[in-house]
N, C-alpha and C. Protein backbone atom coordinates (compact mmCIF):
# COMPACT_ATOMS: atom_id res chain seq x y z
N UNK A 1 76.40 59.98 80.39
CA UNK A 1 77.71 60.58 80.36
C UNK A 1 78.25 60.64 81.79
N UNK A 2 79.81 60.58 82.05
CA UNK A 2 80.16 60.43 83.17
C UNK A 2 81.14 62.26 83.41
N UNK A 3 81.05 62.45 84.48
CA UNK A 3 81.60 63.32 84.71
C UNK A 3 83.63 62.97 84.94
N UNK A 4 84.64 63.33 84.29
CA UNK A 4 85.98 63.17 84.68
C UNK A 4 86.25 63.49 85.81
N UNK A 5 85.88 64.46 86.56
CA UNK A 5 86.40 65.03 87.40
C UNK A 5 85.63 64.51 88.61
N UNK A 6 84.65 64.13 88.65
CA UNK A 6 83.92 63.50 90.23
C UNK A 6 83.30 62.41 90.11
N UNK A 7 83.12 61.98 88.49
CA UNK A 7 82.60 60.44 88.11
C UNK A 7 81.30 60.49 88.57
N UNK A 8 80.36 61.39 88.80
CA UNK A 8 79.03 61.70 88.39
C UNK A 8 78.48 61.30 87.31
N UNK A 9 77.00 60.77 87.22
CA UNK A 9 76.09 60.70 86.48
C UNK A 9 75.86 61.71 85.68
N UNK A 10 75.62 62.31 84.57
CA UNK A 10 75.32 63.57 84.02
C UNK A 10 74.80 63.61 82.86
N UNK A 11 73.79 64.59 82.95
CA UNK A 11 72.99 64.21 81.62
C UNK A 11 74.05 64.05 80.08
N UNK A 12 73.59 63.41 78.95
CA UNK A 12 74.33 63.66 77.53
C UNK A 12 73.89 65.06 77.18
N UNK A 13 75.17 65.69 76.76
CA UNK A 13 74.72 66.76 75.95
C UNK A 13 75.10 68.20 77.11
N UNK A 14 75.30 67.40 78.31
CA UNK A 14 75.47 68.59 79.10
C UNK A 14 76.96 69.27 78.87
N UNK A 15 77.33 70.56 79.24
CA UNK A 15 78.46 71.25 79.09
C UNK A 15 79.06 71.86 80.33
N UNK A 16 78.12 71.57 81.75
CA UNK A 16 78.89 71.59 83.14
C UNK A 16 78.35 70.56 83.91
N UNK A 17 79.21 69.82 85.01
CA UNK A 17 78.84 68.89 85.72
C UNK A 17 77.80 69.59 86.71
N UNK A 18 76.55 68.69 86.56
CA UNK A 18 75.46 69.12 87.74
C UNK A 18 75.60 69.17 89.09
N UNK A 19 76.84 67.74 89.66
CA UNK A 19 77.39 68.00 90.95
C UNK A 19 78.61 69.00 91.52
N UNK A 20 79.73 69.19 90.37
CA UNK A 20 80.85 69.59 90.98
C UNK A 20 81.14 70.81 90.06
N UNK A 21 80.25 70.97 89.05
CA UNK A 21 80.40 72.13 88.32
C UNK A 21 81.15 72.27 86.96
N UNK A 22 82.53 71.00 87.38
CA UNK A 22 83.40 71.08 85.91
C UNK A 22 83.10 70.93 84.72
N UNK A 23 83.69 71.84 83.89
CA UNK A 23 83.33 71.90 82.72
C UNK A 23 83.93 70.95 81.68
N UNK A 24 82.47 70.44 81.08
CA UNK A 24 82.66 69.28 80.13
C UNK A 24 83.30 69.38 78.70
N UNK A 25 84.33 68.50 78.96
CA UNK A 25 84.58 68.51 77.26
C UNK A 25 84.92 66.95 76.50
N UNK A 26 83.58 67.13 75.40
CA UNK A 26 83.67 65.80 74.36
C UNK A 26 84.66 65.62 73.67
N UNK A 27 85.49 65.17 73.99
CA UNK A 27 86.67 64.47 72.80
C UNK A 27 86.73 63.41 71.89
N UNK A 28 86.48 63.45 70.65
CA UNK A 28 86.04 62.40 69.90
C UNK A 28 87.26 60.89 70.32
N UNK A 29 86.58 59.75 70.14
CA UNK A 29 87.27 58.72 70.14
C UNK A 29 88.19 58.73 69.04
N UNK A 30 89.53 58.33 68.94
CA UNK A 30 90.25 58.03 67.77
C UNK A 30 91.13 56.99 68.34
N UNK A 31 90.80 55.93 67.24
CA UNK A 31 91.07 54.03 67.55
C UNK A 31 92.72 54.42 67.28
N UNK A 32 94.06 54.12 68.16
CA UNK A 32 95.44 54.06 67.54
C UNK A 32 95.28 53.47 66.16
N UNK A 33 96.44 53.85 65.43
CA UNK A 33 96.15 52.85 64.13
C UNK A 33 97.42 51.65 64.40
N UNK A 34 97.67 50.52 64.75
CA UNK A 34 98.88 49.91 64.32
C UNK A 34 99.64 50.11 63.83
N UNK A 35 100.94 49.94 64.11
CA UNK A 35 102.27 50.09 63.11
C UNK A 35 102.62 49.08 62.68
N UNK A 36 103.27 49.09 61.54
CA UNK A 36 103.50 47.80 61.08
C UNK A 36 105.14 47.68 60.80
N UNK A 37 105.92 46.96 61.41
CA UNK A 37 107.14 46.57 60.97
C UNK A 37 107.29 46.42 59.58
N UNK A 38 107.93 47.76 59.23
CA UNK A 38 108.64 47.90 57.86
C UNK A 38 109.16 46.06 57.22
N UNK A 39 108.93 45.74 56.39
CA UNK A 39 109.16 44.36 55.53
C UNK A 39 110.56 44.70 54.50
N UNK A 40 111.52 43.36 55.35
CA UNK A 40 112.19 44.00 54.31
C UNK A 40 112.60 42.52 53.77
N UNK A 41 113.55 42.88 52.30
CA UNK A 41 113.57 41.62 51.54
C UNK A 41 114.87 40.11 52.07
N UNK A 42 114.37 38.76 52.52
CA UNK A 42 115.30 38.23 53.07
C UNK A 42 116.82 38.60 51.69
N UNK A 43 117.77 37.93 52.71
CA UNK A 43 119.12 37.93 52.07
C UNK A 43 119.39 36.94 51.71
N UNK A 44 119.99 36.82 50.33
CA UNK A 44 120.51 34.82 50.03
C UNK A 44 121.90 34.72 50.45
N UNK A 45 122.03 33.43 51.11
CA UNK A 45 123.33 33.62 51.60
C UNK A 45 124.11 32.52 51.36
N UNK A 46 125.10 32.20 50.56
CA UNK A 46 125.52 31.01 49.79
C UNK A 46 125.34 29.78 51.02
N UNK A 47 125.54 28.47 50.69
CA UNK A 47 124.83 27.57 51.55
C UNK A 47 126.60 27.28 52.31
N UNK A 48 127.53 27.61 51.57
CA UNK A 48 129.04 27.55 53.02
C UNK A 48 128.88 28.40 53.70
N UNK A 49 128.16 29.51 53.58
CA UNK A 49 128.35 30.64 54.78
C UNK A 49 127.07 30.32 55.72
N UNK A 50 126.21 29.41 55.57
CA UNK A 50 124.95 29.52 56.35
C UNK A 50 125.28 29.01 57.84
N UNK A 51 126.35 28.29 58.00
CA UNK A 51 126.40 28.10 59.43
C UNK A 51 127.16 28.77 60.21
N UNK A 52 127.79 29.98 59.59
CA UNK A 52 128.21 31.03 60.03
C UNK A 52 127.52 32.47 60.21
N UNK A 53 126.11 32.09 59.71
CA UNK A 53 125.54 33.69 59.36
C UNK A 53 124.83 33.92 60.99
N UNK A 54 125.00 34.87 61.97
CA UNK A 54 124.25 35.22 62.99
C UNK A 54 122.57 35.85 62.47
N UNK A 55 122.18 35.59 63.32
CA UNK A 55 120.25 35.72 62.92
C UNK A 55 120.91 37.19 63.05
N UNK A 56 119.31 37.49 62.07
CA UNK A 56 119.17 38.78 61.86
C UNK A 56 118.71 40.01 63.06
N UNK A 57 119.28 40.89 63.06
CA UNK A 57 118.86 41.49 64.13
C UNK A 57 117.84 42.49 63.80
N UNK A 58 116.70 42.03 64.63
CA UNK A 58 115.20 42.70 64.56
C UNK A 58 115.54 43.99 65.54
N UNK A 59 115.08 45.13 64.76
CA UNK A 59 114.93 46.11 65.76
C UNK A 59 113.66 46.23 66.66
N UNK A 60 113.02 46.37 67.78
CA UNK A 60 112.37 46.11 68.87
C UNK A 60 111.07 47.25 68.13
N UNK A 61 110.15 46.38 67.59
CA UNK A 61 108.85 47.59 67.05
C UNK A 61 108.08 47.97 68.51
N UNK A 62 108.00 49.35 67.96
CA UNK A 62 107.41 50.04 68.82
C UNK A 62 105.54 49.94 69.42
N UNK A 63 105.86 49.68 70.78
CA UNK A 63 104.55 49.93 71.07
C UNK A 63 103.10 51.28 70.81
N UNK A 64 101.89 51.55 70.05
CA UNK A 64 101.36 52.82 69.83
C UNK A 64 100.96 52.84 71.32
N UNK A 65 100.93 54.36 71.26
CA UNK A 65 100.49 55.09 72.30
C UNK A 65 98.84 54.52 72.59
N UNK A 66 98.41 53.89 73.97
CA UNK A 66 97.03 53.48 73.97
C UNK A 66 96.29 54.74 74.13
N UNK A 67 95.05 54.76 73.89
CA UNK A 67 93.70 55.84 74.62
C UNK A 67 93.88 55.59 75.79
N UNK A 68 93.57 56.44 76.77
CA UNK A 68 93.09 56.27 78.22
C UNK A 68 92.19 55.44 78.30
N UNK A 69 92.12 54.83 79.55
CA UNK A 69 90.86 53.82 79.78
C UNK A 69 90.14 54.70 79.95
N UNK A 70 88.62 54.96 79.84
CA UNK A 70 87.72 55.62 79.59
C UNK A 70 86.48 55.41 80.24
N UNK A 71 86.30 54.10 79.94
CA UNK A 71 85.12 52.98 79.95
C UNK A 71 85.05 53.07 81.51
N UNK A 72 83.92 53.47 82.21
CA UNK A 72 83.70 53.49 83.46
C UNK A 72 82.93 52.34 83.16
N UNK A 73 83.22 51.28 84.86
CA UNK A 73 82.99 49.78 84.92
C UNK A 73 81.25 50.03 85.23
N UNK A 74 80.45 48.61 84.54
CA UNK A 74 78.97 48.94 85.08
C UNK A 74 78.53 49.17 86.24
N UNK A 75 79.36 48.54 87.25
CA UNK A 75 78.94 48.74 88.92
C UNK A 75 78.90 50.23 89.32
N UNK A 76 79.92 51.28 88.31
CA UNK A 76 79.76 52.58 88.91
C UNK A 76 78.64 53.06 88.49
N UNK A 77 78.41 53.27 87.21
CA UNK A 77 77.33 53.66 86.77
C UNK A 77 76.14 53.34 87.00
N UNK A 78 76.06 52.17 87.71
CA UNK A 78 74.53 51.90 88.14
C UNK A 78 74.51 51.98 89.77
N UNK A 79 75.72 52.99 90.15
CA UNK A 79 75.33 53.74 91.74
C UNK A 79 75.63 52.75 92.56
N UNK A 80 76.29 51.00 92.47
CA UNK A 80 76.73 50.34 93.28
C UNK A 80 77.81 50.48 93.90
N UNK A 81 79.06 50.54 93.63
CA UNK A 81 80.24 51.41 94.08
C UNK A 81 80.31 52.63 93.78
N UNK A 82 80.71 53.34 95.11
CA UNK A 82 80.70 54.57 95.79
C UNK A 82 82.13 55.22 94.38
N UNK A 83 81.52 56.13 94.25
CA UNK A 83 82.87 57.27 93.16
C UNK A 83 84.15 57.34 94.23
N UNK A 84 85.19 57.27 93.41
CA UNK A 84 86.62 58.13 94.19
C UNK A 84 87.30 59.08 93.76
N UNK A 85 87.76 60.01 94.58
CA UNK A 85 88.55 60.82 93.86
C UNK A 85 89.65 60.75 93.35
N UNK A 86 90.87 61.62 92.62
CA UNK A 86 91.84 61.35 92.25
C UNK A 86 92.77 60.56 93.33
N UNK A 87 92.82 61.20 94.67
CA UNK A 87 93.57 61.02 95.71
C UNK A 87 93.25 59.60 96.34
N UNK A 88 91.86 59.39 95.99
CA UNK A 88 92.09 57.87 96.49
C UNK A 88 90.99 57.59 97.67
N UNK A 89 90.35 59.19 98.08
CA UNK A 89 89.40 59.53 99.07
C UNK A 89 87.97 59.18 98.37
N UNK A 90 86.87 58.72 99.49
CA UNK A 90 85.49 58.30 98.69
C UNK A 90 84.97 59.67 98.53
N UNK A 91 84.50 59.95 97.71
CA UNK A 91 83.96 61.25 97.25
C UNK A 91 82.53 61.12 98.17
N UNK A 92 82.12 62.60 98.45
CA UNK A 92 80.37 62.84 99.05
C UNK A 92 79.50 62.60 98.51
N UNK A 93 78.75 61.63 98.73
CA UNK A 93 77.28 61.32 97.64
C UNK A 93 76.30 62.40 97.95
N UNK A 94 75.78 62.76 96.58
CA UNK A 94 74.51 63.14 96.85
C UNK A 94 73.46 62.57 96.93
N UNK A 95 72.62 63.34 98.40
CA UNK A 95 71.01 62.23 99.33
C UNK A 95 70.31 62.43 98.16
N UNK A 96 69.63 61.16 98.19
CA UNK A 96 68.59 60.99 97.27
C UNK A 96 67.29 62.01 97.64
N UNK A 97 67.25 62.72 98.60
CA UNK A 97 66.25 63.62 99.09
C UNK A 97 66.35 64.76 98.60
N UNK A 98 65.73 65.51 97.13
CA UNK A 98 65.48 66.43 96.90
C UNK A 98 65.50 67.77 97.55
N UNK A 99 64.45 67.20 98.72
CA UNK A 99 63.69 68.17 99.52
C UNK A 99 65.12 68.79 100.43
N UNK A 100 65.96 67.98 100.63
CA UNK A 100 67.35 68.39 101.85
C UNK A 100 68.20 68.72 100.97
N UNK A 101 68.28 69.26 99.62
CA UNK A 101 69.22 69.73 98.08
C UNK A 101 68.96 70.82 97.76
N UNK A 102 67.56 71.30 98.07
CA UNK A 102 66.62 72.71 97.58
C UNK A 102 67.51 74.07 98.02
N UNK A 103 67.52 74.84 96.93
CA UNK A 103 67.99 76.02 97.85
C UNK A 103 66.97 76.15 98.59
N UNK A 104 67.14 77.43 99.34
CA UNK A 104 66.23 78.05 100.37
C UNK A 104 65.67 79.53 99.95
N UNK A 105 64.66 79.71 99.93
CA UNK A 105 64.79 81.14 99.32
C UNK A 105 65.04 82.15 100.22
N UNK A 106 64.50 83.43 99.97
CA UNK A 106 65.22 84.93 100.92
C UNK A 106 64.13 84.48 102.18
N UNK A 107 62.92 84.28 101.83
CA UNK A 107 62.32 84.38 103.29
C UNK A 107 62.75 83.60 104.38
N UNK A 108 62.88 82.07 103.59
CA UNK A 108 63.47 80.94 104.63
C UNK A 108 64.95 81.16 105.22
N UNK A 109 66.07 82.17 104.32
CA UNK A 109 66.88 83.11 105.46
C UNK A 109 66.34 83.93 106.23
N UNK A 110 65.70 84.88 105.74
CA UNK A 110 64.85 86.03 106.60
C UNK A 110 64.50 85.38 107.83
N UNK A 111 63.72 84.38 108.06
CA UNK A 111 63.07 84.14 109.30
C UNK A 111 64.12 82.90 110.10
N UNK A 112 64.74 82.35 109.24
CA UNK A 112 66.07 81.70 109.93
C UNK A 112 67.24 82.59 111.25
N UNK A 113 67.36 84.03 110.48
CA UNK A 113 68.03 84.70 111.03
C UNK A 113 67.30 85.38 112.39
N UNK A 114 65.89 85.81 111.58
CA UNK A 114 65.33 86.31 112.96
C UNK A 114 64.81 85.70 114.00
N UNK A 115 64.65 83.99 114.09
CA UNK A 115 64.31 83.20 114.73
C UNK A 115 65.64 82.80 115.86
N UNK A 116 66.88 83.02 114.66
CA UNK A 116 68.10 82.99 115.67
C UNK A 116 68.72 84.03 116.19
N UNK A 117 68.26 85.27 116.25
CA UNK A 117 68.48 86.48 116.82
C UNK A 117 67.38 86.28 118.35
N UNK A 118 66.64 85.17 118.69
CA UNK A 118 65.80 85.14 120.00
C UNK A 118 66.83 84.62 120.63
N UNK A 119 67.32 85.22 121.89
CA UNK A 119 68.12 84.58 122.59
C UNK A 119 68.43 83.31 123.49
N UNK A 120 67.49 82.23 123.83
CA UNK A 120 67.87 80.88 124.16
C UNK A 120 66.93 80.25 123.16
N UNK A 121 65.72 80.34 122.36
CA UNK A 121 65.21 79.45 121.37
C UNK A 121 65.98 79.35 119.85
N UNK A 122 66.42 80.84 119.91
CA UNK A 122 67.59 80.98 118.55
C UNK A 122 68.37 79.90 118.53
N UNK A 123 69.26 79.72 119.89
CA UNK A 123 70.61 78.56 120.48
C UNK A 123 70.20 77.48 119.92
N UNK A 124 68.68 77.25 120.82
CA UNK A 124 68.14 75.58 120.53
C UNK A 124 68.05 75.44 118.88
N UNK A 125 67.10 76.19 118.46
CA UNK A 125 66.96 76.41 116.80
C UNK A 125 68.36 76.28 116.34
N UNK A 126 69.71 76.54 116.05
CA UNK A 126 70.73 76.74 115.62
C UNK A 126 71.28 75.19 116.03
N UNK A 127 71.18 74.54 117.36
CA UNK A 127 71.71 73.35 117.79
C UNK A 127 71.21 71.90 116.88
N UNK A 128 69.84 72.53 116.67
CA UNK A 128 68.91 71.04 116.20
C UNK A 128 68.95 71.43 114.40
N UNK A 129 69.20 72.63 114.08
CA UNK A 129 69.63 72.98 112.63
C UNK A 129 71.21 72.31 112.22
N UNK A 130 72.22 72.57 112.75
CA UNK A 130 73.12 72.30 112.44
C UNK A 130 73.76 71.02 113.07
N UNK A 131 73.20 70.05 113.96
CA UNK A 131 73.42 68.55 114.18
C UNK A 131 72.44 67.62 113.49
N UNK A 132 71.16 67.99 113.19
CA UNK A 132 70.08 67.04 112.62
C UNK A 132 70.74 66.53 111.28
N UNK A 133 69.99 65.18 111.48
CA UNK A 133 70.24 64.41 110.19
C UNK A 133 68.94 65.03 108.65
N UNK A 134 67.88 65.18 109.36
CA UNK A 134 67.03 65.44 108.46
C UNK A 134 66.80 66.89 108.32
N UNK A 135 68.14 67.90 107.81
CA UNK A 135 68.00 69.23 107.62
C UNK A 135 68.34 69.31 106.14
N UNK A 136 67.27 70.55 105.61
CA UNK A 136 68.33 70.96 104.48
C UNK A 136 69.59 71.37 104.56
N UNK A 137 70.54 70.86 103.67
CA UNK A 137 72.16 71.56 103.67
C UNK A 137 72.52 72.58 103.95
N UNK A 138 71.65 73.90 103.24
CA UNK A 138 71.91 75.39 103.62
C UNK A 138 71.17 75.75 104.75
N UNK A 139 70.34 75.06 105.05
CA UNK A 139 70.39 75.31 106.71
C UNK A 139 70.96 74.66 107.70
N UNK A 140 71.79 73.52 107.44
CA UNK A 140 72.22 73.27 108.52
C UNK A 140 73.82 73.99 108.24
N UNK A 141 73.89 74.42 107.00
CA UNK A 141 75.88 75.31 107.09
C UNK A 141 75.42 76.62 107.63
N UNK A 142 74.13 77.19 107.55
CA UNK A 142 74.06 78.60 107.97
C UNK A 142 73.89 78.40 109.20
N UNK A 143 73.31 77.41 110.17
CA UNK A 143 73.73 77.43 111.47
C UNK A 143 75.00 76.67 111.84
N UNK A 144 75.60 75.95 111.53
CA UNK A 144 77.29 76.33 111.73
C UNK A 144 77.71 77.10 111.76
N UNK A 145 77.65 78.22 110.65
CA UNK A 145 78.08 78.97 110.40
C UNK A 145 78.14 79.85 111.58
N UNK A 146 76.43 79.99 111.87
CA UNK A 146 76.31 80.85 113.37
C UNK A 146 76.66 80.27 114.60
N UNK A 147 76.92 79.52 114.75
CA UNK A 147 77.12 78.81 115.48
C UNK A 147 78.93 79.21 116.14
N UNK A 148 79.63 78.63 115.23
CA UNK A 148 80.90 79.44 114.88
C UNK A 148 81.49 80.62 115.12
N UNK A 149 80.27 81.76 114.56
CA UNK A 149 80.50 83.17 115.10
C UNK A 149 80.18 83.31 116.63
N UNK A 150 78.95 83.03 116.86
CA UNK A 150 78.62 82.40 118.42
C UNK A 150 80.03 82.30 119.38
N UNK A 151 80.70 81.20 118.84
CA UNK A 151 81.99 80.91 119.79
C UNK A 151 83.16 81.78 119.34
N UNK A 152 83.34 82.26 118.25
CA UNK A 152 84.63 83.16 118.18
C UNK A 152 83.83 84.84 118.97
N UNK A 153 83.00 85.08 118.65
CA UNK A 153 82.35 86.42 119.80
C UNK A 153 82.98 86.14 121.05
N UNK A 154 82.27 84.69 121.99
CA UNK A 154 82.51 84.26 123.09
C UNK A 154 83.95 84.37 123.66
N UNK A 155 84.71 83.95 122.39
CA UNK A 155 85.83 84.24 122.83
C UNK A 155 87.02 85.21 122.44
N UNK A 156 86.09 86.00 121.75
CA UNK A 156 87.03 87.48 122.16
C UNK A 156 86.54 87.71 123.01
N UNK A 157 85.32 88.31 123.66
CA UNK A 157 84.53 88.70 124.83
C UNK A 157 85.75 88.45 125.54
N UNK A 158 86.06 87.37 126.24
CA UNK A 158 86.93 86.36 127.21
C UNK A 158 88.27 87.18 126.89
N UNK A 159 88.64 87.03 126.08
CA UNK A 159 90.06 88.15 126.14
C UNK A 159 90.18 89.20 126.02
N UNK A 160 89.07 89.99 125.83
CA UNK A 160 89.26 91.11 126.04
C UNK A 160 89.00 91.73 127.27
N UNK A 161 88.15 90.76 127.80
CA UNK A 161 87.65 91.01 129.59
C UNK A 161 88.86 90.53 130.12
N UNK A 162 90.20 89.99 129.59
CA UNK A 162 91.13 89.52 130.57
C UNK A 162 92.07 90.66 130.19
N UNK A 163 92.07 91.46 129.26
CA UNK A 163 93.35 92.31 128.94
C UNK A 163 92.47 93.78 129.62
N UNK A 164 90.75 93.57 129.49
CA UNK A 164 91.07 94.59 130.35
C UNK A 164 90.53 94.99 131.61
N UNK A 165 90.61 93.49 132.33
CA UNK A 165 91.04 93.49 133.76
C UNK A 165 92.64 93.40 134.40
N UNK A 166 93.47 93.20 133.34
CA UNK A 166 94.92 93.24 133.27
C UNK A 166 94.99 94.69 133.44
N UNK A 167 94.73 95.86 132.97
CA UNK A 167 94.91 97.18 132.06
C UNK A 167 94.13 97.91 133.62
N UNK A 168 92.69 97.65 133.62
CA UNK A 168 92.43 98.23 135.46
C UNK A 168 93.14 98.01 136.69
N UNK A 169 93.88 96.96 136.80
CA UNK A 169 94.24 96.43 137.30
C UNK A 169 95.61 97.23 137.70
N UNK A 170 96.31 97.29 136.54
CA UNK A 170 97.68 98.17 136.69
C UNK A 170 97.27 99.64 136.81
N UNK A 171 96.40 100.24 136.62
CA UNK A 171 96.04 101.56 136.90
C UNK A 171 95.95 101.64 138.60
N UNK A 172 95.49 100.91 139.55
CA UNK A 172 95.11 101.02 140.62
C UNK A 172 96.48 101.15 141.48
């Protein structure tokens, strides 16, 4: 089964996408049925008037409404071309590495945090967490993350040491 919304692999039978979460819904196939141009009976038309009679005018039968194309091509499904999104952008694959997919449990935060609460091995720990190629995901966004706070601290620090060396400054 393919996922609509991110064109994921997904098990049959499932009822949320395993990558993007959306929720699945089976809609049975129903084939258009053809229409058929109403038949109607020719006209006899005496044989002096026949080279005067203008052809008959056909009214323009209507095209049925098609199904959506549906049918995802074999190259996607067998993981050779990359999924796209609606917009036209290549969607994020997921690494074939389990091990870098895993959540993390409470301890592997627990000692994440207190390893980055040491003040220059925390830095290094946080630098090689959140640039490495071979990190798990939630550890390398939780050191962004810190990482991030890191520099917005830094720089209030910085303005607030300038407003209030501005502020001593006018007192004197």
């Amino acid at each position: 089964m393919i996922c609509k919304n991110c064109s994921a692999q997904i098990p049959d039978g499932s009822k949320f996408c395993t990558v993007c979460g959306h929720k699945i819904v089976v809609e049975p196939f129903v084939a258009p049925k053809p229409q058929q141009p109403p038949q109607t009976e020719p006209t006899q038309v005496p044989p002096q008037a026949q080279h005067m009679q203008t052809p008959p005018q056909t009214e323009p039968t209507q095209v049925p409404p098609q199904a959506p194309y549906t049918q995802i091509p074999p190259q996607v499904q067998q993981g050779q071309v990359p999924p796209y999104n609606l917009n036209g952008t290549q969607q994020q694959t997921v690494s074939k590495n389990p091990a870098l997919d895993a959540p993390l449990t409470v301890l592997d935060f627990f000692l994440m945090s207190l390893l980055s609460f040491v003040p220059i091995i925390g830095f290094i720990f946080l630098l090689i967490w959140a640039f490495s190629g071979n990190t798990n995901i939630n550890r390398k966004n939780y050191a962004r993350a810190a990482l991030i706070w890191i520099l917005v601290s830094i720089g209030l620090v910085i303005l607030l040491s300038i407003i209030g060396g501005g502020i001593l400054n006018s007192m004197m």
